[in-house]
Protein backbone atom coordinates (compact mmCIF):
# COMPACT_ATOMS: atom_id res chain seq x y z
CA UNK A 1 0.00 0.00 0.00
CA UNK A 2 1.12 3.26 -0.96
CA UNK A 3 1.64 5.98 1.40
CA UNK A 4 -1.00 8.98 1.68
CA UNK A 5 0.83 12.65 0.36
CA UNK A 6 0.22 15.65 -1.29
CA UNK A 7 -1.90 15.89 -4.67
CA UNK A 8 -1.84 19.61 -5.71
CA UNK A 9 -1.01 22.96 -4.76
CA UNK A 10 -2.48 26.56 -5.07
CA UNK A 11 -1.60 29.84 -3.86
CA UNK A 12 -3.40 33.01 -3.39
CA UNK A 13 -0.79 36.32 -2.59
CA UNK A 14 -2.87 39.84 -2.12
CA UNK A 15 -1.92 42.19 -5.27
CA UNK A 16 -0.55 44.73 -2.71
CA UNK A 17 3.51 44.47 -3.10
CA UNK A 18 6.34 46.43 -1.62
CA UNK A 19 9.65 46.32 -3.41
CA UNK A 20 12.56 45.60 -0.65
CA UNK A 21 14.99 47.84 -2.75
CA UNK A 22 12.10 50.95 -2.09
CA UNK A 23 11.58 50.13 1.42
CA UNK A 24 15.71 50.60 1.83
CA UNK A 25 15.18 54.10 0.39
CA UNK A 26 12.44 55.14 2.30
CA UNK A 27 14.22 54.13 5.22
CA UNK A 28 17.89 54.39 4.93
CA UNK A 29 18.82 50.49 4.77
CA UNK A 30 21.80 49.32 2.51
CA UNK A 31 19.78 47.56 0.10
CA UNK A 32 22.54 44.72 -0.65
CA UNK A 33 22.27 43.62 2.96
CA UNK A 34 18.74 43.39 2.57
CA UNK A 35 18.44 41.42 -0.60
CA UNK A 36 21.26 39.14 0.23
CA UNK A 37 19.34 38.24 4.05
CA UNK A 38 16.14 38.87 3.75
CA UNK A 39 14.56 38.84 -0.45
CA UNK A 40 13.20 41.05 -2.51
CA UNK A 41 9.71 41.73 -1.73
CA UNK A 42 6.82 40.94 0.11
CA UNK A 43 2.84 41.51 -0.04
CA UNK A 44 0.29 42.85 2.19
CA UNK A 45 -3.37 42.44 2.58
CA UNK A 46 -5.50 44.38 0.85
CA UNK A 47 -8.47 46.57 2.45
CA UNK A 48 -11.36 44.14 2.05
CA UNK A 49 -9.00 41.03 3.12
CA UNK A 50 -8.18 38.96 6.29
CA UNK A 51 -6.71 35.85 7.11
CA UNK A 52 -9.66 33.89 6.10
CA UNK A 53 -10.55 34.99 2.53
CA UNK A 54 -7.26 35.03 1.56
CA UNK A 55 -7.20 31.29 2.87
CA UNK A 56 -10.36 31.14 1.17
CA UNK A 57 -9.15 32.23 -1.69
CA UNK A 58 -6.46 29.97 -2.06
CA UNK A 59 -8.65 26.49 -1.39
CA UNK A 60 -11.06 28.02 -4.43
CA UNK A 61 -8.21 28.07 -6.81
CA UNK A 62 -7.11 24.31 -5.53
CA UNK A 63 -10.44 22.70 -6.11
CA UNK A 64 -10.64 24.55 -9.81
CA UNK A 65 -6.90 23.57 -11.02
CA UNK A 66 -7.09 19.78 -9.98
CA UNK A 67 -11.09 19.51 -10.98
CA UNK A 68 -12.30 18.42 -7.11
CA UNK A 69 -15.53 17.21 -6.77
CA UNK A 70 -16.44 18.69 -3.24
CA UNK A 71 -18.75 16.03 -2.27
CA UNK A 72 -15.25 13.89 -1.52
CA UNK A 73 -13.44 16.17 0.66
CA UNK A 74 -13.82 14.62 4.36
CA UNK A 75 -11.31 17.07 5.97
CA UNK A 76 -10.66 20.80 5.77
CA UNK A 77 -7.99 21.86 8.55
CA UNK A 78 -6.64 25.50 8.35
CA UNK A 79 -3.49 26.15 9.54
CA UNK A 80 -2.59 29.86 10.95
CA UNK A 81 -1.42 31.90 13.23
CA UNK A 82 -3.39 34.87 12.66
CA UNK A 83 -6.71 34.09 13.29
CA UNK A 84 -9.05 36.86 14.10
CA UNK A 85 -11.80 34.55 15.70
CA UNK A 86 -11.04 32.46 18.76
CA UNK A 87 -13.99 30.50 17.82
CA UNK A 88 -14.38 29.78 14.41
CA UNK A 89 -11.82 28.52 12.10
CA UNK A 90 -11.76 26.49 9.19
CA UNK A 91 -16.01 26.25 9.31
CA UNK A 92 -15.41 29.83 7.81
CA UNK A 93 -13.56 28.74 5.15
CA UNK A 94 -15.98 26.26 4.19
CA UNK A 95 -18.92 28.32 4.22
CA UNK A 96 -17.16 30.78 1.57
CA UNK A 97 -16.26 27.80 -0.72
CA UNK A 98 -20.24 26.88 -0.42
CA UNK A 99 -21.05 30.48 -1.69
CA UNK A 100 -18.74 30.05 -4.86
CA UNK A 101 -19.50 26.66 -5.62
CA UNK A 102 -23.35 27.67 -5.50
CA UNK A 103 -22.35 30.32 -8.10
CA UNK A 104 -21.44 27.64 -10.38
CA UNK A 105 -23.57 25.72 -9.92
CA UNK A 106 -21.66 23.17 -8.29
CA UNK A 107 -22.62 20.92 -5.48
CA UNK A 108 -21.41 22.23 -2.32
CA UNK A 109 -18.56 20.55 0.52
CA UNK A 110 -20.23 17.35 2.21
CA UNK A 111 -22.18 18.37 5.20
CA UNK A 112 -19.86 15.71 7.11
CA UNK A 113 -16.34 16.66 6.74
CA UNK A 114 -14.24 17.65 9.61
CA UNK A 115 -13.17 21.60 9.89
CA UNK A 116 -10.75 21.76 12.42
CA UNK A 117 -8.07 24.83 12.84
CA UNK A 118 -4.34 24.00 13.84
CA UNK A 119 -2.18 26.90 15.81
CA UNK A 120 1.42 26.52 16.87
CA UNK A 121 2.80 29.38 15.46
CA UNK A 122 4.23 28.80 12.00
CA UNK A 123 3.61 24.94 12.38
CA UNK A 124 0.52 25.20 12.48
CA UNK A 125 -0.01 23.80 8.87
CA UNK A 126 2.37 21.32 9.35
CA UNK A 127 0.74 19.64 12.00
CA UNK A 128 -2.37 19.89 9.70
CA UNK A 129 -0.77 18.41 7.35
CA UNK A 130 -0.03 15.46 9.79
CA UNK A 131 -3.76 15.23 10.93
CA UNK A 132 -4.64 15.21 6.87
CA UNK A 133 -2.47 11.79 6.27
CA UNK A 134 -3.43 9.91 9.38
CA UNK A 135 -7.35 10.70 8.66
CA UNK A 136 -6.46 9.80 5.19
CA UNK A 137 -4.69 6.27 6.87
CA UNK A 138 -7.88 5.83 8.80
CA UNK A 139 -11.51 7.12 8.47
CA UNK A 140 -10.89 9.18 5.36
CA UNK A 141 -9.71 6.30 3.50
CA UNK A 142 -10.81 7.18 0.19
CA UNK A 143 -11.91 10.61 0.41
CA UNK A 144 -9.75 13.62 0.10
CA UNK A 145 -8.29 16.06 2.48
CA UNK A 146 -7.29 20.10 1.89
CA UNK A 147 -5.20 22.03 4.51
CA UNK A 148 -4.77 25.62 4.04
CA UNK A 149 -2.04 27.27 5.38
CA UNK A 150 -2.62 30.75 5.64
CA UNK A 151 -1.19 34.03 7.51
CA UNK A 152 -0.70 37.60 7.73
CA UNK A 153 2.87 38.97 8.84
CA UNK A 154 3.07 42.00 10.18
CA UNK A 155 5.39 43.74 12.28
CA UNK A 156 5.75 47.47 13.68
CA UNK A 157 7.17 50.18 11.35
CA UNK A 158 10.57 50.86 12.36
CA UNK A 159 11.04 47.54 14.16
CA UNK A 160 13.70 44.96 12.93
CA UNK A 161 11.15 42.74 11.80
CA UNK A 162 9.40 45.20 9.46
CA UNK A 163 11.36 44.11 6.08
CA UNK A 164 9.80 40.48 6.71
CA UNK A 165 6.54 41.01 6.74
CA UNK A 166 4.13 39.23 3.99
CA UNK A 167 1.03 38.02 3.43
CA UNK A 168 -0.82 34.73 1.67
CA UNK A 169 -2.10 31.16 1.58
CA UNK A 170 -1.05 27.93 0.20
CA UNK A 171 -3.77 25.15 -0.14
CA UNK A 172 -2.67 21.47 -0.06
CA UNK A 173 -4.86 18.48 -1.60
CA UNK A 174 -3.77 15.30 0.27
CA UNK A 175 -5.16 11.61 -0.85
CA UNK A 176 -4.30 8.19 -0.22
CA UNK A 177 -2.58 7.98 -3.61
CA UNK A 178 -0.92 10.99 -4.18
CA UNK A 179 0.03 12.74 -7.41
CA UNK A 180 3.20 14.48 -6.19
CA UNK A 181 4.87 13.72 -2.79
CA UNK A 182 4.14 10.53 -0.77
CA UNK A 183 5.33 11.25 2.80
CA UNK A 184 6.64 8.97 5.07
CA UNK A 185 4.85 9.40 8.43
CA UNK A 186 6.08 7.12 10.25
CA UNK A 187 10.25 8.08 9.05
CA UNK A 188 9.49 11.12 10.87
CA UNK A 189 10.77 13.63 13.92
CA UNK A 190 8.96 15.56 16.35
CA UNK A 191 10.36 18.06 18.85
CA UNK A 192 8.96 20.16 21.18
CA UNK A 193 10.27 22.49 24.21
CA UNK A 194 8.86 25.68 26.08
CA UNK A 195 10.46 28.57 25.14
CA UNK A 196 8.67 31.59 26.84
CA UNK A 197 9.85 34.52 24.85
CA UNK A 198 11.21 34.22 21.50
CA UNK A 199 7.85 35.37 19.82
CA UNK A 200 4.30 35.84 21.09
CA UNK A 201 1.05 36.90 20.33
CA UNK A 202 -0.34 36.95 24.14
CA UNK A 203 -3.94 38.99 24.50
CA UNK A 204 -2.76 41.70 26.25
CA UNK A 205 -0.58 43.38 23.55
CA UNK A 206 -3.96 44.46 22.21
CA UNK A 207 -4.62 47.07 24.49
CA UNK A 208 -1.29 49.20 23.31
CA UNK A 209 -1.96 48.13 19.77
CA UNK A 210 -3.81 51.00 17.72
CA UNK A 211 -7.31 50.68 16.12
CA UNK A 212 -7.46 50.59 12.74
CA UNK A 213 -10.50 52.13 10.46
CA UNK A 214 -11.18 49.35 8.32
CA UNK A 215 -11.84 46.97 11.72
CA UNK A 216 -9.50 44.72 11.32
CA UNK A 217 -6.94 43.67 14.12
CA UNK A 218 -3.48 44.97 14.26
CA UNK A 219 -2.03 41.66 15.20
CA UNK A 220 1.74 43.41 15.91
CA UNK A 221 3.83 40.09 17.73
CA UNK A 222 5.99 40.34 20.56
CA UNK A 223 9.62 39.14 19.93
CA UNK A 224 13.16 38.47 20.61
CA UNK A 225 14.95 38.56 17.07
CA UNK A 226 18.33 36.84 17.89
CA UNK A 227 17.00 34.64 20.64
CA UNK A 228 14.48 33.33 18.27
CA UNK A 229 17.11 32.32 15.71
CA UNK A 230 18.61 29.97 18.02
CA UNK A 231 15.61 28.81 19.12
CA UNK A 232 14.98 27.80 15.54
CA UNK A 233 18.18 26.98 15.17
CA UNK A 234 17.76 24.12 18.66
CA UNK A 235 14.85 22.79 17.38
CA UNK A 236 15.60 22.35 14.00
CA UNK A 237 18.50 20.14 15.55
CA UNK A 238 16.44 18.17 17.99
CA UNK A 239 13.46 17.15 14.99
CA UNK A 240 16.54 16.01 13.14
CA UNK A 241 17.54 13.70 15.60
CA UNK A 242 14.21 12.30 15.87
CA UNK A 243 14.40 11.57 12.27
CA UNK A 244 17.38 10.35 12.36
CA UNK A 245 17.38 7.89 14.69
CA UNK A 246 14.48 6.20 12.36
CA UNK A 247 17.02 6.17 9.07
CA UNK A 248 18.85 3.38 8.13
CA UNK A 249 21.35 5.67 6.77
CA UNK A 250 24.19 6.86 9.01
CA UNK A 251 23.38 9.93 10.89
CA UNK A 252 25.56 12.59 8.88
CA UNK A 253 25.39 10.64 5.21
CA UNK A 254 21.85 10.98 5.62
CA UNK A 255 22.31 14.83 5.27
CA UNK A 256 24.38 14.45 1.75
CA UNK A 257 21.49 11.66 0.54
CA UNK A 258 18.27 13.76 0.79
CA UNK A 259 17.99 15.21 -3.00
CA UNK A 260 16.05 18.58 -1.66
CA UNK A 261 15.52 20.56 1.38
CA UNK A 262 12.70 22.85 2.19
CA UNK A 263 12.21 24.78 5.39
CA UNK A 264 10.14 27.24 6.62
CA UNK A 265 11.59 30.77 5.99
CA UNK A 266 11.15 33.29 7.77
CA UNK A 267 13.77 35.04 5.32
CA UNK A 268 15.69 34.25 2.73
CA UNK A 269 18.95 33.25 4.61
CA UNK A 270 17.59 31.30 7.54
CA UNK A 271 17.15 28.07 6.44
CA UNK A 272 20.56 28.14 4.53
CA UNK A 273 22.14 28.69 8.58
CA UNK A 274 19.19 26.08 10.25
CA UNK A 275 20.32 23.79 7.68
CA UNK A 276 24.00 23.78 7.90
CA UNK A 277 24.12 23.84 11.86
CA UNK A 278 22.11 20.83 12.06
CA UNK A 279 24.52 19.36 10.06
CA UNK A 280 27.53 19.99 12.61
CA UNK A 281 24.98 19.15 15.43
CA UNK A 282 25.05 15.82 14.09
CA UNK A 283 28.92 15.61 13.56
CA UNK A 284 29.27 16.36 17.09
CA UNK A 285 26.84 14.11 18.89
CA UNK A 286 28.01 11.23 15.38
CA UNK A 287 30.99 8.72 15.78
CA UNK A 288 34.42 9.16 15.55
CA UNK A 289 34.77 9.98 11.62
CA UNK A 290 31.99 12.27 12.10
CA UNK A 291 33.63 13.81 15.02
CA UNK A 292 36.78 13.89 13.19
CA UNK A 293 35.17 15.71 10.05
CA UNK A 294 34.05 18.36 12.51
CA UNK A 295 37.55 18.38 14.18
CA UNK A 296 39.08 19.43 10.42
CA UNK A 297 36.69 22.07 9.66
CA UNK A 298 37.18 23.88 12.99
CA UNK A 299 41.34 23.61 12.18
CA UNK A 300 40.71 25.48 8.59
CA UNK A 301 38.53 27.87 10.69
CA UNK A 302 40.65 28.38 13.23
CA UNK A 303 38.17 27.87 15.56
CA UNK A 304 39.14 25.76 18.99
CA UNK A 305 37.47 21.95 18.42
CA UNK A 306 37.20 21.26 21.68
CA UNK A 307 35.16 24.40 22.45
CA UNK A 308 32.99 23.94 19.68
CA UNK A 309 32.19 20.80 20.93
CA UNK A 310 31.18 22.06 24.54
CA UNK A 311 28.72 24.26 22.80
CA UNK A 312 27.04 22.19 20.39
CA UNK A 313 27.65 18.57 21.65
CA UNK A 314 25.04 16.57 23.69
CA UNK A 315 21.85 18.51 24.99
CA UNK A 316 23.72 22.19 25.61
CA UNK A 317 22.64 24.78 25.67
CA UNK A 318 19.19 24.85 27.80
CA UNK A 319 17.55 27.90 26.03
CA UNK A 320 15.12 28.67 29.24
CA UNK A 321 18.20 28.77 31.21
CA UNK A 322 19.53 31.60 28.78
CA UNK A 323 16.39 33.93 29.43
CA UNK A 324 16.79 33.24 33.28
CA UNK A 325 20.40 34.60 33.32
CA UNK A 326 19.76 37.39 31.10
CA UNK A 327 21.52 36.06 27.78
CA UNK A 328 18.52 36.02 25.58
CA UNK A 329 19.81 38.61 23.50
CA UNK A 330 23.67 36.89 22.55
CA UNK A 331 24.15 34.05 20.47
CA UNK A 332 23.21 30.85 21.85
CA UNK A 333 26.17 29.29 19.43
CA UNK A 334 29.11 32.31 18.69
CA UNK A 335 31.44 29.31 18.12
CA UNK A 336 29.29 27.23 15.38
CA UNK A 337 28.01 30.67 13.91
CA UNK A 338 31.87 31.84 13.09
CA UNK A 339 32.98 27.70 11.90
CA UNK A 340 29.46 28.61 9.37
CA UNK A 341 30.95 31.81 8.15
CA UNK A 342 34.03 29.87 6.73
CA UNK A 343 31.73 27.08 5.91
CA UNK A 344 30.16 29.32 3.45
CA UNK A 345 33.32 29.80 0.83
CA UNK A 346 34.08 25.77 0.81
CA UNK A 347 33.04 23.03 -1.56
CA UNK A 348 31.41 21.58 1.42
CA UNK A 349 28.59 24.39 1.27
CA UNK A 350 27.74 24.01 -2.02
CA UNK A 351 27.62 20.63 -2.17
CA UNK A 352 25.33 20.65 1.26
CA UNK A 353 23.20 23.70 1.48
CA UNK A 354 23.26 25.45 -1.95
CA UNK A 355 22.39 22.09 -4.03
CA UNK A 356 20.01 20.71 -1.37
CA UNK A 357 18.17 24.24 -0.75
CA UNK A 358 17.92 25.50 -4.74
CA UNK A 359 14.91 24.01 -5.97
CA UNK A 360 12.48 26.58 -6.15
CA UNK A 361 14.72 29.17 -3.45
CA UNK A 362 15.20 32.05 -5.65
CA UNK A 363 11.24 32.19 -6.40
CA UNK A 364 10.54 32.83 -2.64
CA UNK A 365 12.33 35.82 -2.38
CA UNK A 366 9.53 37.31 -4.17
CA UNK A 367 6.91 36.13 -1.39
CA UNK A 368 8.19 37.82 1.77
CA UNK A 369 7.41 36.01 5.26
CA UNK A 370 4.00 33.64 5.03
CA UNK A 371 4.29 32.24 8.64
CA UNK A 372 2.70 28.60 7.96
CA UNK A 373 2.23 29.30 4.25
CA UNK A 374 5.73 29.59 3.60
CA UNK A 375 6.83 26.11 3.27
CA UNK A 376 4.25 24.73 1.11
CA UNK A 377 4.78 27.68 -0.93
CA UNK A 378 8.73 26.24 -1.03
CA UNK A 379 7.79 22.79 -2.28
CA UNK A 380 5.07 24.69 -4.94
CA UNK A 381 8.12 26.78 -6.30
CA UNK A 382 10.31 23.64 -6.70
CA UNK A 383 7.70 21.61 -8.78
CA UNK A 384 7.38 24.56 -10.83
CA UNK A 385 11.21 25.56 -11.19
CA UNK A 386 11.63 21.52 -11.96
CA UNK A 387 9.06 21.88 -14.33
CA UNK A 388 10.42 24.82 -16.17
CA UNK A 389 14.15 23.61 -16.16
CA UNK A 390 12.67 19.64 -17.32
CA UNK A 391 14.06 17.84 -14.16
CA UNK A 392 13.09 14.40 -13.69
CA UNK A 393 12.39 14.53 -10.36
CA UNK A 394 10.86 10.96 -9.82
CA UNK A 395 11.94 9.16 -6.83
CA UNK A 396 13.81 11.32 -5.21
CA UNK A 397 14.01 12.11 -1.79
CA UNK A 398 12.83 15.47 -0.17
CA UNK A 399 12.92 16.48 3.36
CA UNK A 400 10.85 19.73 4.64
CA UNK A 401 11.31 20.97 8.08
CA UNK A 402 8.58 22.96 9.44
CA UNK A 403 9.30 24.83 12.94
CA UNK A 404 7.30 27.20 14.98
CA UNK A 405 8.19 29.39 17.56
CA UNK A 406 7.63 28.85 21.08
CA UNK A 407 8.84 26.38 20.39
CA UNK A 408 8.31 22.97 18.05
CA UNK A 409 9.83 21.24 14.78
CA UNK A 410 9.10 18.49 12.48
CA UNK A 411 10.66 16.76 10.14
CA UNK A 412 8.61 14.81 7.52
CA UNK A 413 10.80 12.69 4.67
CA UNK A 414 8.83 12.43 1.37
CA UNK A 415 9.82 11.39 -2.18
CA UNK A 416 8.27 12.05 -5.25
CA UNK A 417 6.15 9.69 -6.85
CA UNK A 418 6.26 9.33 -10.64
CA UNK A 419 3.86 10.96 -12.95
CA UNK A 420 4.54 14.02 -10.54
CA UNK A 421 4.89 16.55 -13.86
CA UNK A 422 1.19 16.57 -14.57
CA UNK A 423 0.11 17.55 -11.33
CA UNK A 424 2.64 20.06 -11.10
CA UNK A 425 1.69 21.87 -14.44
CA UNK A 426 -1.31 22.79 -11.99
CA UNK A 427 0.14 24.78 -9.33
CA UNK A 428 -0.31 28.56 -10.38
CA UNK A 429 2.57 29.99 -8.78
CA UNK A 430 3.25 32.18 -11.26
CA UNK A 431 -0.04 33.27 -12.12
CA UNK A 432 -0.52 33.84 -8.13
CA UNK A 433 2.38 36.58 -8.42
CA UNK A 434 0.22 37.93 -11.31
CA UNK A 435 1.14 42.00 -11.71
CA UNK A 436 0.67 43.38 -8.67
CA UNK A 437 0.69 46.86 -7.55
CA UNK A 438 3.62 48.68 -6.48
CA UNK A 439 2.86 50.61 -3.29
CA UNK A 440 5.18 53.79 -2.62
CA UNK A 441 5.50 54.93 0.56
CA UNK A 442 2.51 56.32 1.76
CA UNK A 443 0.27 53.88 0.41
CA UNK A 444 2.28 51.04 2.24
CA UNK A 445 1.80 53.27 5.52
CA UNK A 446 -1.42 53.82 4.69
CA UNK A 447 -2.25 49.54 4.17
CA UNK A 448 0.27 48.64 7.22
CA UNK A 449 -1.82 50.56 9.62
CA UNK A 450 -5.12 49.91 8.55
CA UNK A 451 -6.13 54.05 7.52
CA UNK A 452 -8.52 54.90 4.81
CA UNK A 453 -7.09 54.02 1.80
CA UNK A 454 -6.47 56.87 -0.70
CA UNK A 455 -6.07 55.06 -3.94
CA UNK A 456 -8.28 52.78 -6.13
CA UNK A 457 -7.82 49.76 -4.81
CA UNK A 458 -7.22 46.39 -6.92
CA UNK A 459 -10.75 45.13 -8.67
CA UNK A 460 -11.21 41.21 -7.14
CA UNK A 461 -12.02 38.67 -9.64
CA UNK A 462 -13.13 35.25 -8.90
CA UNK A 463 -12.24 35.78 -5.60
CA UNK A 464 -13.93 36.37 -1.78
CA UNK A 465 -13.39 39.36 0.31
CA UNK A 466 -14.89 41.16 3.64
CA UNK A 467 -18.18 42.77 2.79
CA UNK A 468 -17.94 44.15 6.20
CA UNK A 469 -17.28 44.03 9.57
CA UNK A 470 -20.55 43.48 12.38
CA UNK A 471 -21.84 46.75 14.53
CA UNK A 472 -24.40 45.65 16.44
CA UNK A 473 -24.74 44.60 20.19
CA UNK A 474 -28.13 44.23 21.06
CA UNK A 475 -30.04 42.20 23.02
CA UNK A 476 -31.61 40.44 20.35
CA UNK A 477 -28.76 40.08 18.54
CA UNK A 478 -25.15 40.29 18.25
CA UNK A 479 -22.98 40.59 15.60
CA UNK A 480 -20.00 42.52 16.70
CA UNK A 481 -16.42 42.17 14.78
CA UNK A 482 -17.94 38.85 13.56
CA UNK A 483 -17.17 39.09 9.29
CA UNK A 484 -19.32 39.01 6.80
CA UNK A 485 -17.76 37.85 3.64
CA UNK A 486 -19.37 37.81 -0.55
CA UNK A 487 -17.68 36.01 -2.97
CA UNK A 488 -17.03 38.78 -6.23
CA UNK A 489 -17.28 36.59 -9.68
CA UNK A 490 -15.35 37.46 -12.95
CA UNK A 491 -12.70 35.80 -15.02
């Protein structure tokens, strides 16, 4: 029996878009810097979106490329981190689709299929994912599954985080014979660990946050920029070991045998540094050639092997420890982060993070920071790079990481299954970066913090958005901040 996996893939982006090299002018940051960490540009929502049309959105566009007949999807899970309802969640979703598939005439989503939402900050769609392909393995057998993955970035103006923000959903079809990635549950690693601070969304930030006037929430995080990056950085290292300790394959080989990596990105040179430490986490805790490889690379370094080891060997460091003592703010691993900066002009890099990390990496710098849509929108830009450069891609092995702050990892091994191509022609990645507008600097002020917009704003086609926002609090009847969504037709 083959294993259950991914089908098909569709993305909806907002056709709001602020060009990286602009924001550097408007604010006086050395553009090469930029473009060489973080990308090139990222979207925002529009003023009649939220986190659930745009999800919306994106599921309407998967169940039109790959033909779905509604009646068969069992399982709906949204995955996000930016939900404006603490109710309500995926139920939403579906009761937008209903509205478009009623407009053509098509027979709405069975009454019986499950709608639940999945939060763990950027994980969130992973571990939808997961619940997708053991409903698939056991009640759903048969039917078909869709997790969207969708998510608003946004951070203050003037913070550090402000260059990744972003915007957009990625919608997954999953069956029990899939048309482009079977995934091997039961290869995979879990990891999980309290983290306390590295980046929140707790209630109470919402009484310092401002209102906005088109109603929506200003959903500003709370966070610890370098703490956070080895956070991502530990558990990146501990899902690996999980996985690794299923494999056949020798700990460290298994790093060089995996054909393609994709991570979640929070920007563009993250996983590039998640990747490569893991890799010297597992020379470290490996045998003695391991250990020995790791010895030779911190002599060409000139960095002191037996103090690398103290700070990446075994279990070190304890990360809650760090905020206790005040040292949330250095470098949880100053050794292994100075070894990488040599790393990165050796054979060694190329051959393990450029060639494993390529497939489809320079068409995410166009997407900006998507929280949990941002690796599924990885593995829909490497189908559609393969496709456009003819790679035969069949059988090979692929390995995405998914992590989310606070914080948790998994790794989930997959390989893709032949006859791949024709699915793949379906993913509109490129038609979901469309033409977009340009916003200059007022208009992205204007957008970021929710004012009246002063421009004509986009025309939607074939797509939903918020009608408006409820008023009333009555005693007969309340409707207040609850959306109200129509779905606008047009080709």
């Amino acid at each position: 029996m083959s294993m259950p996996g991914i089908s098909g893939l569709a993305l909806y982006l907002p056709p709001y878009r602020v060009q990286l090299a602009d924001w550097c002018d408007w604010n006086g940051q050395p553009w090469d810097k930029v473009r060489n960490v973080v990308g090139r540009s990222f979207r925002m929502r529009g003023p009649e979106q939220s986190v659930y049309t745009l999800a919306a959105n994106a599921v309407w566009r998967l169940i039109q490329a790959y033909d779905i007949d509604p009646r068969e999807i069992g399982y709906l899970a949204l995955g996000t981190e930016s939900s404006s309802d603490n109710s309500a969640g995926a139920v939403i979703v579906k009761g937008m689709l209903e509205d478009a598939l009623a407009a053509h005439g098509r027979p709405a989503v069975s009454r019986e299929c499950e709608v639940p939402e999945y939060k763990h900050a950027c994980l969130g769609g992973v571990y939808g994912i997961k619940g997708a392909l053991r409903y698939l393995a056991t009640d759903g057998a048969g039917r078909k599954a869709i997790v969207v993955c969708s998510d608003i970035a946004e951070y203050e103006r003037g913070s550090s985080g402000e260059p990744t923000q972003g915007a957009g959903a990625v919608a997954m079809l999953l069956e029990s014979e899939p048309r482009l990635l079977a995934i091997d549950l039961a290869g995979s690693g879990s990891a999980s660990d309290y983290r306390m601070v590295d980046f929140r969304k707790p209630f109470a930030r919402f009484r310092d946050q401002p209102s906005r006037a088109d109603g929506q929430m200003q959903d500003l995080p709370v966070f610890n920029g370098r703490y956070s990056t080895s956070c991502y950085i530990d558990a990146t290292r501990h899902a690996m070991n999980a996985l690794l300790a299923r494999q056949s394959t020798r700990h460290p080989d298994y790093f060089h045998s995996v054909d393609a990596v994709f991570m979640h990105r929070p920007y563009h040179k993250m996983p590039a540094s998640g990747w490569a430490m893991a890799y010297l986490f597992a020379l470290a805790d490996g045998d003695a050639r391991a250990r020995a490889e790791l010895a030779g690379y911190c002599a060409d370094a000139g960095v002191d092997a037996d103090a690398l080891f103290a700070e990446i060997a075994g279990a070190a460091p304890d990360m809650r420890d760090r905020v206790a003592t005040g040292q949330s703010g250095e470098d949880a691993f100053p050794l292994s982060t100075t070894l990488l900066r040599h790393l990165r002009s050796t054979p060694l890099w190329q051959r393990l993070v450029e060639d494993k990390l390529s497939l489809g990496s320079e068409m995410m710098r166009d997407l900006g920071n998507l929280y949990t849509a941002a690796l599924p929108a990885w593995l829909a830009a490497g189908f559609v790079q393969a496709r456009a450069d003819d790679l035969d891609l069949a059988g090979q092995h692929w390995l995405a990481l998914g992590y989310g702050s606070g914080d948790a990892a998994e790794a989930l091994p997959m390989h893709v299954v032949e006859g791949w191509a024709e699915a793949a022609d379906r993913i509109n990645f490129v038609a979901a970066l469309g033409a977009p507008m340009d916003l200059d600097a007022d208009q992205y002020a204007v957008l970021h913090d929710g004012a009246p917009v002063d421009f004509e704003p986009v025309p939607a086609r074939d797509e939903f958005v918020v009608d408006h926002i409820g008023t009333i609090d009555e005693p007969g009847f309340r409707d207040t901040g609850i959306e109200y969504y129509r779905y606008v037709a047009g080709g």
